[in-house]
Protein backbone atom coordinates (compact mmCIF):
# COMPACT_ATOMS: atom_id res chain seq x y z
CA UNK A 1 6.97 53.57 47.20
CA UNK A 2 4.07 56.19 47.04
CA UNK A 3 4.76 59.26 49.24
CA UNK A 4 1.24 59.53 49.46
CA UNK A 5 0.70 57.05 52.89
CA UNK A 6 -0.03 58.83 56.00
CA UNK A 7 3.08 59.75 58.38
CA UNK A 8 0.87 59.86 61.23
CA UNK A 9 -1.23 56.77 61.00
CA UNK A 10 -0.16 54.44 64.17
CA UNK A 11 -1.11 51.33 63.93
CA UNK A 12 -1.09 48.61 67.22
CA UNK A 13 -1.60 45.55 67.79
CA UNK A 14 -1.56 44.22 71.73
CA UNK A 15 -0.48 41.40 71.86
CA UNK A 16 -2.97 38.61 73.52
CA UNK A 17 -2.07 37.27 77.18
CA UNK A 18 -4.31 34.12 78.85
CA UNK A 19 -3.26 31.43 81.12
CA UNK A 20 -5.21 29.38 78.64
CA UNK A 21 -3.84 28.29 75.39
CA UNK A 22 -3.10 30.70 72.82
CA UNK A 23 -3.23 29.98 68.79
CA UNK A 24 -1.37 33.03 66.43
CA UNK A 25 -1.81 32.47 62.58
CA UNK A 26 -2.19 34.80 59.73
CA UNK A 27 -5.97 34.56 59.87
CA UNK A 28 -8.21 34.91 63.06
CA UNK A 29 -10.84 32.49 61.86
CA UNK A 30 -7.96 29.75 61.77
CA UNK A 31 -6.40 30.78 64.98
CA UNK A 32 -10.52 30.57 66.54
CA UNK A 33 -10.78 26.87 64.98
CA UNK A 34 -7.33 25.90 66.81
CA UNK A 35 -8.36 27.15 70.29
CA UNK A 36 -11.87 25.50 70.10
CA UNK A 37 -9.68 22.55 70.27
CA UNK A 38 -7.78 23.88 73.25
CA UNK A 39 -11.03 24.96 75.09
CA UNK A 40 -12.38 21.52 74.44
CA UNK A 41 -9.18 19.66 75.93
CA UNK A 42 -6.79 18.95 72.98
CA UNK A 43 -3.36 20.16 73.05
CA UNK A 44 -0.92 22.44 70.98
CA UNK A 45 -0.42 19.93 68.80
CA UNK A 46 -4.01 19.13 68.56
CA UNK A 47 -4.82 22.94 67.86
CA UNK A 48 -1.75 23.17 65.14
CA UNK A 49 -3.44 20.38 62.57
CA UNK A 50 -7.04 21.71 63.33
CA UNK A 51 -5.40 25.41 62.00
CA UNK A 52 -3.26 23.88 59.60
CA UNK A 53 -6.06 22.96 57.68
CA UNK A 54 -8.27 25.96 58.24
CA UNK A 55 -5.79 28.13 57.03
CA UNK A 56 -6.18 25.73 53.76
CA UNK A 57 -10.35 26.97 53.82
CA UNK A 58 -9.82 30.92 55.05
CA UNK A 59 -6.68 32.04 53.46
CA UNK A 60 -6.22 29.31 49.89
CA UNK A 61 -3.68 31.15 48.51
CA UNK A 62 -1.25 30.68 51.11
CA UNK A 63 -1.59 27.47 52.01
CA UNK A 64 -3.13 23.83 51.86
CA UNK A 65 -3.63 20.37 51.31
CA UNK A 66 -1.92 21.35 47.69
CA UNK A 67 0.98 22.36 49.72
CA UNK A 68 4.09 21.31 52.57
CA UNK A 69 5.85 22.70 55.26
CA UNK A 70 7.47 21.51 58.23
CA UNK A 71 6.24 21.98 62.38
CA UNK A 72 8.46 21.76 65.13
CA UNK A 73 7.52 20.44 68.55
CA UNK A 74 8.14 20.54 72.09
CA UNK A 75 6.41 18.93 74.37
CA UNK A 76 5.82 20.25 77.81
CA UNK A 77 8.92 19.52 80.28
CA UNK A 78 11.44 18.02 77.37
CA UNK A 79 14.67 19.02 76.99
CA UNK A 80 14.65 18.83 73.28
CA UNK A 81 12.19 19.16 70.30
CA UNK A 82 11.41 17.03 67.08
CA UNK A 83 10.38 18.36 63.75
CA UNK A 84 7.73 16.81 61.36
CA UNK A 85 9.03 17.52 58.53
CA UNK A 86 6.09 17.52 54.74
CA UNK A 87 8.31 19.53 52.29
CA UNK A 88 7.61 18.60 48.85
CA UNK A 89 9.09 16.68 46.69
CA UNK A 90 9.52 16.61 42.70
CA UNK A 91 7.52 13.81 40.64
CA UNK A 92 9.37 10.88 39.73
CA UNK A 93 8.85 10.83 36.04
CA UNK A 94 9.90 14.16 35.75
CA UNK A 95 11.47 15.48 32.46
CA UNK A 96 13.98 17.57 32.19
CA UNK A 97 13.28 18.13 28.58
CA UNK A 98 9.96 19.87 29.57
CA UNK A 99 11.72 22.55 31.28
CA UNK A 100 14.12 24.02 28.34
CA UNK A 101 16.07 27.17 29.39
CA UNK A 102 15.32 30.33 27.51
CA UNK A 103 16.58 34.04 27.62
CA UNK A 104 16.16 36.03 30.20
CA UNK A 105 15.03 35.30 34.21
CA UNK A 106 11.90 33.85 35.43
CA UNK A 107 9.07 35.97 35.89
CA UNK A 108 8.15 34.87 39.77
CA UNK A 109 10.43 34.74 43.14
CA UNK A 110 13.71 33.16 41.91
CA UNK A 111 16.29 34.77 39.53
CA UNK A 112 16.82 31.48 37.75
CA UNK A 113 17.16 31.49 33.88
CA UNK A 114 13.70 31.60 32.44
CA UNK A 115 11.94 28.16 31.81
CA UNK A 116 9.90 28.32 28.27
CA UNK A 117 6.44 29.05 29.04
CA UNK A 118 7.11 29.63 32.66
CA UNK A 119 6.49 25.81 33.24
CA UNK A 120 8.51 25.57 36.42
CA UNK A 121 6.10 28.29 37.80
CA UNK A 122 2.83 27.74 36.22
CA UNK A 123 0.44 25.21 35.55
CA UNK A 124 0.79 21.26 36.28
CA UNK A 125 4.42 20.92 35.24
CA UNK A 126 5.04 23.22 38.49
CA UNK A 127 3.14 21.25 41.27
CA UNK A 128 5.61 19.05 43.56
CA UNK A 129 3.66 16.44 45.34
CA UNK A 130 2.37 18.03 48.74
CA UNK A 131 3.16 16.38 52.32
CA UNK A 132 0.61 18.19 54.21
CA UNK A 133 -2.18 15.71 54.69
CA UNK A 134 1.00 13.69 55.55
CA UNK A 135 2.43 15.76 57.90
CA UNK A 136 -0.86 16.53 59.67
CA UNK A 137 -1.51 13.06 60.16
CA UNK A 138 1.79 11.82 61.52
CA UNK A 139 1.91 14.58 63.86
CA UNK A 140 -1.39 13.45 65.30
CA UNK A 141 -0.49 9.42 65.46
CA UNK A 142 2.78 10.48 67.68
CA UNK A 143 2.04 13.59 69.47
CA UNK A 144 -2.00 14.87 69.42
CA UNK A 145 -4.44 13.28 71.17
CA UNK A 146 -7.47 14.25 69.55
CA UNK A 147 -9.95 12.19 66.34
CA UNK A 148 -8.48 13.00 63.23
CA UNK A 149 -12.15 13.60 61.54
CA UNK A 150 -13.05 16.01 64.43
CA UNK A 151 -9.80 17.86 63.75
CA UNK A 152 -10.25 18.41 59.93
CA UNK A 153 -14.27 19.06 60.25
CA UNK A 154 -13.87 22.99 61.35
CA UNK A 155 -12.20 23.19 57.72
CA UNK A 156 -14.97 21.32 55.94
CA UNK A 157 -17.39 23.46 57.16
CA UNK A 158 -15.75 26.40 56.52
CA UNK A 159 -15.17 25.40 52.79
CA UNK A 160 -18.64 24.82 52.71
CA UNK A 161 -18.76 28.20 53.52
CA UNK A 162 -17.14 29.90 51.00
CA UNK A 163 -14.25 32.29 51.34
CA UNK A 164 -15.81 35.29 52.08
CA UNK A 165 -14.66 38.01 49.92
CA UNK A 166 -13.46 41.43 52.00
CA UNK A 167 -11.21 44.58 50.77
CA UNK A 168 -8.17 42.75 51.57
CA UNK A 169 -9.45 38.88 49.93
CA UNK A 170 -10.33 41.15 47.06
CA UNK A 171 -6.71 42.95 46.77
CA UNK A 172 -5.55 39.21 46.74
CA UNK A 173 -7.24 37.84 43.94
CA UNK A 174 -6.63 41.56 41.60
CA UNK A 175 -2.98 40.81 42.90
CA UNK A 176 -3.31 37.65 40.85
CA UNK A 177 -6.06 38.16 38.41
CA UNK A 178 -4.12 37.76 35.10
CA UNK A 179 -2.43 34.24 36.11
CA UNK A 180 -5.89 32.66 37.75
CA UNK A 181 -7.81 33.17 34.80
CA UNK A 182 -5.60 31.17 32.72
CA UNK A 183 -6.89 28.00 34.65
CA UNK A 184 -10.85 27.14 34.03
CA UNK A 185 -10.83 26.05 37.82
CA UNK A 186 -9.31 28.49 39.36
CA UNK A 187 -11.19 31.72 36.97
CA UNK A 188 -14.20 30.06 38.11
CA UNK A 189 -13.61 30.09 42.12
CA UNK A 190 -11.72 33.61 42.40
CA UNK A 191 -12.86 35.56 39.45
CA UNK A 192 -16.50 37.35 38.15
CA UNK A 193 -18.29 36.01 34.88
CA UNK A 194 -16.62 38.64 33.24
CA UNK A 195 -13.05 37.57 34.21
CA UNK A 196 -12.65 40.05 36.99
CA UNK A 197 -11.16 39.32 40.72
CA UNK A 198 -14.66 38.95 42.89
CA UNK A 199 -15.35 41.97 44.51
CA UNK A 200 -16.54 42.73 48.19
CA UNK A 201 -19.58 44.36 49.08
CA UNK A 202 -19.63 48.11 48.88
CA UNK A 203 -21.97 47.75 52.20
CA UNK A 204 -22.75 46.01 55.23
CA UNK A 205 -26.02 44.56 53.52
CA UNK A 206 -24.37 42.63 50.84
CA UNK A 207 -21.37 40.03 50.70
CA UNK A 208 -19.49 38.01 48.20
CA UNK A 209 -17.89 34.62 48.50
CA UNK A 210 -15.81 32.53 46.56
CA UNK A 211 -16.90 28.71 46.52
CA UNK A 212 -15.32 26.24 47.52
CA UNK A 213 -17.73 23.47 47.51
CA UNK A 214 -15.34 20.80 45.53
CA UNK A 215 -12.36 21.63 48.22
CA UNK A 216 -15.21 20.86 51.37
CA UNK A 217 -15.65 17.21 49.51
CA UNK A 218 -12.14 16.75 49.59
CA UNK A 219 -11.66 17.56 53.25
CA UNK A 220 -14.55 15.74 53.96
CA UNK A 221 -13.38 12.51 52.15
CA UNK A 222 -9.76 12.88 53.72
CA UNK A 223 -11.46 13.38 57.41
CA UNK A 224 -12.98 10.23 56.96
CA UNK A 225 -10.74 8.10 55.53
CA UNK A 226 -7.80 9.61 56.74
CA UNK A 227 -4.48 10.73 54.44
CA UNK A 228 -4.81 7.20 52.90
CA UNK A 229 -7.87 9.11 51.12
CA UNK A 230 -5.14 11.70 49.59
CA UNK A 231 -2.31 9.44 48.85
CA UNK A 232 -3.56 5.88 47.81
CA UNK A 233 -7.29 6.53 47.39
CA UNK A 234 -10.11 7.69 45.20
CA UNK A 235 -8.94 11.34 45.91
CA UNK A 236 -5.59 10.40 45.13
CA UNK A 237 -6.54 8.79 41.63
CA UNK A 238 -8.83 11.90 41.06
CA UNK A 239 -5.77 14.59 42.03
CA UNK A 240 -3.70 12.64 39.57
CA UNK A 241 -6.14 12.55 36.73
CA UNK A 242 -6.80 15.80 36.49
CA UNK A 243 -2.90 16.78 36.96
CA UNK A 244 -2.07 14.70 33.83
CA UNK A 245 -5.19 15.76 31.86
CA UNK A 246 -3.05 19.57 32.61
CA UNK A 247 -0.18 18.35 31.18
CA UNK A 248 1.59 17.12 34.23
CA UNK A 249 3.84 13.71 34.42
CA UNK A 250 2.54 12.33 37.88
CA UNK A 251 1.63 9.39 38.84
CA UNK A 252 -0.06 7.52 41.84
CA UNK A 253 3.12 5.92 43.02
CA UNK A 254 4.72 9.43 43.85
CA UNK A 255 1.63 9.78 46.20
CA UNK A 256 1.75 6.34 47.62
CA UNK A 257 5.67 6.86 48.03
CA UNK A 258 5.50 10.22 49.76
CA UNK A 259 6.25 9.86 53.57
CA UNK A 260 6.08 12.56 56.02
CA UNK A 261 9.16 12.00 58.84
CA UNK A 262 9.93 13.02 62.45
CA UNK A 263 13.53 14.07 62.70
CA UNK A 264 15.34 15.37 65.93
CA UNK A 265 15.41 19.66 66.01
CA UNK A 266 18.52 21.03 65.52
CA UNK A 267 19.67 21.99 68.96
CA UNK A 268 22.31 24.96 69.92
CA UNK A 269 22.76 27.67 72.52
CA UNK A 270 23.36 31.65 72.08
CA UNK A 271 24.92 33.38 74.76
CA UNK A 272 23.37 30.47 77.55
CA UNK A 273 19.67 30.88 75.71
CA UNK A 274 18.65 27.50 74.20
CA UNK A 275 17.44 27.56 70.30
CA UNK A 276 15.37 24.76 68.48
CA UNK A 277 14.89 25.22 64.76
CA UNK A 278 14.66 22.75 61.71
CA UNK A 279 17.51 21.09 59.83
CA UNK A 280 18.29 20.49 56.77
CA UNK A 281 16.64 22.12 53.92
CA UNK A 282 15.56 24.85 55.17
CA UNK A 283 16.84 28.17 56.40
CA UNK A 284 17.35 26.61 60.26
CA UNK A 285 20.82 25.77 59.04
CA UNK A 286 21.06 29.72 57.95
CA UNK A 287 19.71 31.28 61.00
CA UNK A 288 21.93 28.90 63.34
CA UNK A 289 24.72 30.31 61.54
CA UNK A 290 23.21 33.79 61.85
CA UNK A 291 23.50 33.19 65.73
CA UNK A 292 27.01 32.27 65.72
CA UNK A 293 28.15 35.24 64.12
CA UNK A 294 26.19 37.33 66.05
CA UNK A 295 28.50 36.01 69.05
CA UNK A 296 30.98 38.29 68.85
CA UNK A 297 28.58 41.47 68.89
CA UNK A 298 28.48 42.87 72.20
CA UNK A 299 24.48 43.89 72.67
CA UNK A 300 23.66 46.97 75.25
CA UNK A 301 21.12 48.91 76.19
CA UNK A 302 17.30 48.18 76.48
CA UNK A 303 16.63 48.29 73.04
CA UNK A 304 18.80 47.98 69.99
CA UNK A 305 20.62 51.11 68.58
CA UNK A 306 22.10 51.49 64.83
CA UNK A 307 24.78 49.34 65.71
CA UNK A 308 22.80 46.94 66.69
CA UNK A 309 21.47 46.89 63.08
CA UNK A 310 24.23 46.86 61.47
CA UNK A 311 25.44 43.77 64.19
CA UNK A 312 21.97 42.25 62.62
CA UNK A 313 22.85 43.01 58.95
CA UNK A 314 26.32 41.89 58.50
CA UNK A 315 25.54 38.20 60.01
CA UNK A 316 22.58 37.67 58.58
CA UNK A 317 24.08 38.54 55.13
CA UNK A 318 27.33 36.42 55.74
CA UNK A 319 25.33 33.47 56.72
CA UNK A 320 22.63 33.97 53.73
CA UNK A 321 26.11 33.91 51.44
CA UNK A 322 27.49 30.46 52.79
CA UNK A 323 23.61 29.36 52.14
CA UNK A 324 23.87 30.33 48.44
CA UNK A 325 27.24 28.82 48.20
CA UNK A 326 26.33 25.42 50.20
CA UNK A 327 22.50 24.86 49.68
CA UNK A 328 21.73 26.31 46.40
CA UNK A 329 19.72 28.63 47.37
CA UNK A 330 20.60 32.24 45.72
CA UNK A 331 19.39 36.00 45.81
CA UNK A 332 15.77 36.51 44.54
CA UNK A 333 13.37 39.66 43.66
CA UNK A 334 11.62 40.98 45.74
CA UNK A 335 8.11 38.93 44.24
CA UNK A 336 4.93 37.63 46.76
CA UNK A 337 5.55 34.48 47.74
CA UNK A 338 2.60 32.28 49.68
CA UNK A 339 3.57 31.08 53.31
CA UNK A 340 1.81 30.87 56.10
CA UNK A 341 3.45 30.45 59.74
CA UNK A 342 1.00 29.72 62.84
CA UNK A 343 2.24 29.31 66.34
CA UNK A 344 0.66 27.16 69.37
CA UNK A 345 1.39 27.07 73.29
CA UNK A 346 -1.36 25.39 75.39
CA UNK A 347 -2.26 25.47 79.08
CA UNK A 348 0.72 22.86 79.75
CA UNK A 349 3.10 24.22 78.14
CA UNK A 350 3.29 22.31 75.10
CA UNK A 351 4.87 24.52 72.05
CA UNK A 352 4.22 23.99 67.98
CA UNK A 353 5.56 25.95 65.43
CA UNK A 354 4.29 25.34 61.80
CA UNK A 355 5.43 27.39 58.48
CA UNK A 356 3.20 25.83 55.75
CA UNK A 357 3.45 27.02 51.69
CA UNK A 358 2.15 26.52 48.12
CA UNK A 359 5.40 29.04 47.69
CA UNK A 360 4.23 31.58 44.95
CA UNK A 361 0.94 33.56 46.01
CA UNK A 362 -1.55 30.89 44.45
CA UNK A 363 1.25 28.06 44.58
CA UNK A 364 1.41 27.17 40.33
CA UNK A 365 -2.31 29.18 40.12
CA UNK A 366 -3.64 25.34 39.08
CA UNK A 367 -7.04 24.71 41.44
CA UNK A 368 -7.89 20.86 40.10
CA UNK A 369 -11.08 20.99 38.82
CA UNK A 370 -12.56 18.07 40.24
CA UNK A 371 -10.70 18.22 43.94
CA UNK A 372 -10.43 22.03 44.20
CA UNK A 373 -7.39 21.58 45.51
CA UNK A 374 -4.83 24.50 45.01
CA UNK A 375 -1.71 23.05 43.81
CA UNK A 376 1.53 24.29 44.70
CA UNK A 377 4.25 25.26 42.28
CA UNK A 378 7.25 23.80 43.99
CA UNK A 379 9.30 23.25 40.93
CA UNK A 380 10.22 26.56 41.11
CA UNK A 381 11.91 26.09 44.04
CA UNK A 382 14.69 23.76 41.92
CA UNK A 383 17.46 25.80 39.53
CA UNK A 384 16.48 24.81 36.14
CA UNK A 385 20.23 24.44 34.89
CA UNK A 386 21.82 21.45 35.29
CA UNK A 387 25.10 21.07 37.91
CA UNK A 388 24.20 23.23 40.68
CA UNK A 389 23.21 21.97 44.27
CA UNK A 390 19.60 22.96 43.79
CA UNK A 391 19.23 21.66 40.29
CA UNK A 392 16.52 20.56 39.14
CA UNK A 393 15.55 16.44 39.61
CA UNK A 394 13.01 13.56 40.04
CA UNK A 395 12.21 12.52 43.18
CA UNK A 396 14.15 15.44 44.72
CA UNK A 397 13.65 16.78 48.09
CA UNK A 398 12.79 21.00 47.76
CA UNK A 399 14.70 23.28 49.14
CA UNK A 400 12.48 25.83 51.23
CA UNK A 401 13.15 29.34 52.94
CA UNK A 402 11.38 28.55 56.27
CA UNK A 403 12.19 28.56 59.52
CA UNK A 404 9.60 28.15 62.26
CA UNK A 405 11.89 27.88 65.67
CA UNK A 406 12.00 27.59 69.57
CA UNK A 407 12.86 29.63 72.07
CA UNK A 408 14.13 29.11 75.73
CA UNK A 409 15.20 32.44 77.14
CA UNK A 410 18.18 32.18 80.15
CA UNK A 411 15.22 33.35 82.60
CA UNK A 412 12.60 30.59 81.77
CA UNK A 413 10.53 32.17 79.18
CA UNK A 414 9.97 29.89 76.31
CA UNK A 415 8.63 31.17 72.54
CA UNK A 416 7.44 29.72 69.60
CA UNK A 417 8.14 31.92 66.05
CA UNK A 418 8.15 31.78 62.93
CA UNK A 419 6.98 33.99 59.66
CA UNK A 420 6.14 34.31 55.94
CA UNK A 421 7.71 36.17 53.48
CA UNK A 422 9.97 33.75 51.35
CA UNK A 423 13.72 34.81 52.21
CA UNK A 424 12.53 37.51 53.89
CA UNK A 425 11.87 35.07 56.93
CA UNK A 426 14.91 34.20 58.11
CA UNK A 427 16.21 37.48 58.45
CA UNK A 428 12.92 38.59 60.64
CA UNK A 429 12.96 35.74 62.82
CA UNK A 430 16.81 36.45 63.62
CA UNK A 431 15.94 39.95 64.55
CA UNK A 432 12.63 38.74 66.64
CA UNK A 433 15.08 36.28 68.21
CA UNK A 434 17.55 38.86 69.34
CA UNK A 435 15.06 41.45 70.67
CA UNK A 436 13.19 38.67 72.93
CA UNK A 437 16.99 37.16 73.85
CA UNK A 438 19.24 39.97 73.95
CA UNK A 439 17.00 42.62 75.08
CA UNK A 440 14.70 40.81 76.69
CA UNK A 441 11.39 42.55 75.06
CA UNK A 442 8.14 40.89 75.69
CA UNK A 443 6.25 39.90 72.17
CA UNK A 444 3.92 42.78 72.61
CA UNK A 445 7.02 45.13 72.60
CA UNK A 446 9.00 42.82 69.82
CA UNK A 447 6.56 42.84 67.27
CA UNK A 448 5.42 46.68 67.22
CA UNK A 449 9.64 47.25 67.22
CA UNK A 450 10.74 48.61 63.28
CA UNK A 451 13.00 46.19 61.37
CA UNK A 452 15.06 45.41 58.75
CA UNK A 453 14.91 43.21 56.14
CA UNK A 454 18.36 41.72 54.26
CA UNK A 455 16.49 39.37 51.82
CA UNK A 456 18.18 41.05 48.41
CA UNK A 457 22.14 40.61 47.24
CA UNK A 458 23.15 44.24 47.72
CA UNK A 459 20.61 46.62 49.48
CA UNK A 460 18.80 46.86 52.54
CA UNK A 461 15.65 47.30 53.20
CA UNK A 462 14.92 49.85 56.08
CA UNK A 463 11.65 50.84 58.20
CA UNK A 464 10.68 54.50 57.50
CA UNK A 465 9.65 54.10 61.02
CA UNK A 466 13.44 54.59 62.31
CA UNK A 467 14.02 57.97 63.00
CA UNK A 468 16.93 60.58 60.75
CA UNK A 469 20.10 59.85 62.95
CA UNK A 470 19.14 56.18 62.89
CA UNK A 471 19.69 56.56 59.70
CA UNK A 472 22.00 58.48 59.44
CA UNK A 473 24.27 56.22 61.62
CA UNK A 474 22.97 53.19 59.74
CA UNK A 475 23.83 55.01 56.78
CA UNK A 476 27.61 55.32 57.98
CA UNK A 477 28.31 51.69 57.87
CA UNK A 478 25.58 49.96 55.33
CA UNK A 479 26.01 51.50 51.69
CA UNK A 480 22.75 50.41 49.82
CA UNK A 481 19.85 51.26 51.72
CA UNK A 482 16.19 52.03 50.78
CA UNK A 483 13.67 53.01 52.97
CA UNK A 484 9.67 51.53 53.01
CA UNK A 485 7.09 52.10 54.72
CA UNK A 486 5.43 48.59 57.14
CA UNK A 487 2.37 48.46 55.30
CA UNK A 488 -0.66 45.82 54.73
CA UNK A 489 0.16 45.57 51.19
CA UNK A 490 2.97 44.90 49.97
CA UNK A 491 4.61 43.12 52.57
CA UNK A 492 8.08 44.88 52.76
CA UNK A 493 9.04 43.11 55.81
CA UNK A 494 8.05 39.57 56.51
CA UNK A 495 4.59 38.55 57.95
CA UNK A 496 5.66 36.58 61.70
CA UNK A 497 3.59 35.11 64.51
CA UNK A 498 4.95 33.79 67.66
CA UNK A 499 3.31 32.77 71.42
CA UNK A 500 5.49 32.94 74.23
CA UNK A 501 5.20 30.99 77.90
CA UNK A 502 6.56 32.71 81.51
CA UNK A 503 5.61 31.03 83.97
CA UNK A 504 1.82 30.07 83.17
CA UNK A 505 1.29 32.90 81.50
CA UNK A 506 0.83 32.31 77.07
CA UNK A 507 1.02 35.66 75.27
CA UNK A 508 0.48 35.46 71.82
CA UNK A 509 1.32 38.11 68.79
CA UNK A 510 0.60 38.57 65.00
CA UNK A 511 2.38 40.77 62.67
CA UNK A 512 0.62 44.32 63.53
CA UNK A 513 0.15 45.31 59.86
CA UNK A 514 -1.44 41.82 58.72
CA UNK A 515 -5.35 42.59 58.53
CA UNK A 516 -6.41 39.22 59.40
CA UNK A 517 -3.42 37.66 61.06
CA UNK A 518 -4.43 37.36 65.04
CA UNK A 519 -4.26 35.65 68.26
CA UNK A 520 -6.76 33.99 70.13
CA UNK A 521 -7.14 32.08 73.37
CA UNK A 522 -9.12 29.19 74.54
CA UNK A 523 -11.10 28.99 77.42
């Protein structure tokens, strides 16, 4: 990492308190949309589809109607919490023969053995079939309370729009120049006429936007005909055409077939604190564990020392090993993947929690041409060779690194959390978790507290922000460590977002380093 960053730049970022309802996403014009909603009587749940798809309009490359997730739920007063789960899932006339195994590892955020061509990464043979116009729309028929069309409208007219290209849109797209321009589609929406990443304005007089015209039709079409439109309708026979004209092997059934489900939360204690978080398929499973073998690590103090650290980095690395034995999951590079996490408390006390992906920055870099949809790339997220518990399959379920999660603290306080960052999210949410549990912190003082992130097989990834005889001591006990800087670009540390509730009063917090990542109340 360049020595040449400031040592003295101090960045904040207070966190935002309201006895109002309080949306925190990755991207303050999302988080705005979903506290309209709350200002104009809807409800957490209400707020989290009305973001969900913003975040599809403001920020593409994270997340979309091309893409899945899953959103946990608590309603106001329950003693337990259900999970809509929209993962992806692989077509059903998949081939293995398309993916043939060549030398070497693949190029993006998994270590597998390379695919030729990259095709479980790239292009149409990439794309799982998405579950969040699914998702969305069950969460609404059993929880929200809201019109679906007036839900998904803030994102059609923010497609309309056009993504409005600023320094940090524009480090984006040269972040992904080379693979976009492969795709007519997507060269056309995110690049010059000369093949170059669109470029903001140098001043205040000028601007540049990226247009997304064909992805406001598509919005428009599924807000008024509901996810029917997506899965069994016109949009649904247009998605597939131009998927198969790409070289893809989908079909309509896999759309008509793909169901969105509510399943219980997973439901445990840690030292008399309650914990919701997601089963199954996910890293809930891994950060449950990560709890339990924290048990036996006797926390002091008001804030966590080296110890503490080291408490943090030998359980979350035990439990991320009995993941890559059980689960399939294994050890990746450190590459940008394309998650987005938003959190939601209203003025009731309701509680959402939504992690949402294409997975790769740009999901498989595929916009259809005719939709504008972004397509993900969740292929990838399936081991290529044959045998393993994550191989790759038709009509397979993907297995994902997210982990949005509740919290009830022994005092009351109740928190909603989650973050981005591939497997670099479970790790930050069990840290977040521990500072708001064991030590009490508020968000404000959790989120501007350094970190750690265990993501990789055999080093550690350390804050510069820790001071010598933290590490030092650190040092003493963890072998492999590197040190890195919390910066906007790249993201060394995952990218969270949480909202808490004491009392009546919602706080809400975005990472502090994420330019456009912010909370913001309704009124």
């Amino acid at each position: 990492m360049s020595k040449a960053l400031s040592s003295s730049w101090q960045v904040r970022k207070p966190a935002v308190k309201s006895e109002h309802g309080i949306v925190a996403s990755q991207n303050r014009i999302a988080s705005k949309v979903g506290a309209d909603v709350l200002t104009k009587g809807g409800n957490a749940i209400d707020a989290a589809i009305a973001t969900s798809f913003a975040l599809g309009a403001v920020e593409p490359w994270m997340s979309g109607i091309g893409g899945g997730g899953y959103m946990i739920i608590r309603l106001a007063g329950e003693p337990t919490a259900k999970v809509i789960e929209f993962g992806m899932r692989s077509p059903g006339n998949l081939e293995l023969a398309d993916y043939p195994i060549t030398k070497g590892k693949s190029s993006d955020l998994f270590p597998w053995s390379a695919v030729k061509d990259d095709r479980n990464v790239f292009g149409a043979l990439a794309v799982a079939i998405p579950g969040q116009v699914a998702g969305m729309e069950l969460a609404l028929q059993a929880f929200g309370t809201k019109s679906w069309q007036e839900l998904v409208a803030p994102s059609v007219a923010l497609a309309k729009q056009g993504l409005t290209v600023d320094w940090y849109a524009q480090l984006i797209l040269a972040s992904a120049a080379k693979d976009l321009s492969k795709y007519p589609a997507s060269k056309a929406t995110f690049l010059d006429e000369n093949g170059f990443p669109k470029s903001s304005a140098w001043t205040a007089l000028g601007s540049t936007t990226c247009n997304l015209t064909n992805l406001a039709r598509s919005l428009e079409t599924i807000g008024a005909e509901g996810a029917d439109a997506f899965y069994k309708g016109s949009l649904a026979q247009s998605i597939i055409k131009d998927l198969n004209a790409a070289g893809g092997r989908h079909t309509l059934s896999d759309l008509k077939n793909y169901k969105a489900s509510i399943v219980d939360a997973a439901s445990y204690t840690y030292r008399d604190h309650r914990i919701f978080g997601t089963p199954t398929l996910t890293a809930g499973p891994t950060l449950q564990r990560t709890f339990e073998l924290l048990e036996s690590w006797n926390p002091s103090g008001s804030d966590p020392d080296a110890a503490s650290y080291v408490a943090f980095d030998k359980a979350i690395r035990q439990a991320n090993a009995e993941r890559f034995e059980t689960m399939g999951d294994i050890e990746h590079e450190p590459a940008p993947s394309c998650t987005t996490h938003f959190s939601v408390v209203d003025s009731a006390g309701n509680m959402v929690a939504v992690t949402q992906t294409l997975l790769s920055i740009f999901g498989s870099r595929l916009m259809l041409p005719e939709s504008g949809i972004l397509m993900n790339n969740g292929i990838m997220w399936f081991d290529p060779e044959p045998g393993k518990p994550n191989s790759l399959a038709p009509s397979k379920k993907c297995l994902a690194n997210i982990c949005p999660t509740l919290l009830e603290r022994t005092d009351g306080t109740q928190f909603a959390l989650g973050a981005a960052g591939g497997r670099k999210i479970m790790p930050a949410v069990a840290q977040l978790s521990s500072l708001l549990l064991d030590y009490q912190m508020d968000l404000d003082k959790a989120f501007h507290m350094p970190r750690i992130d265990v993501s990789l097989a055999d080093i550690t990834i350390v804050d510069d922000h820790f001071s010598d005889a933290f590490l030092h001591e650190f040092r003493q006990a963890v072998k492999n460590v590197k040190t890195a800087p919390r910066t906007i670009y790249p993201y060394n540390f995952a990218c969270p977002s949480a909202v808490s509730r004491k009392n009546t009063l919602n706080t809400g917090a975005t990472e502090i380093m994420s330019p456009w990542a912010d909370a913001v109340a309704g009124s």
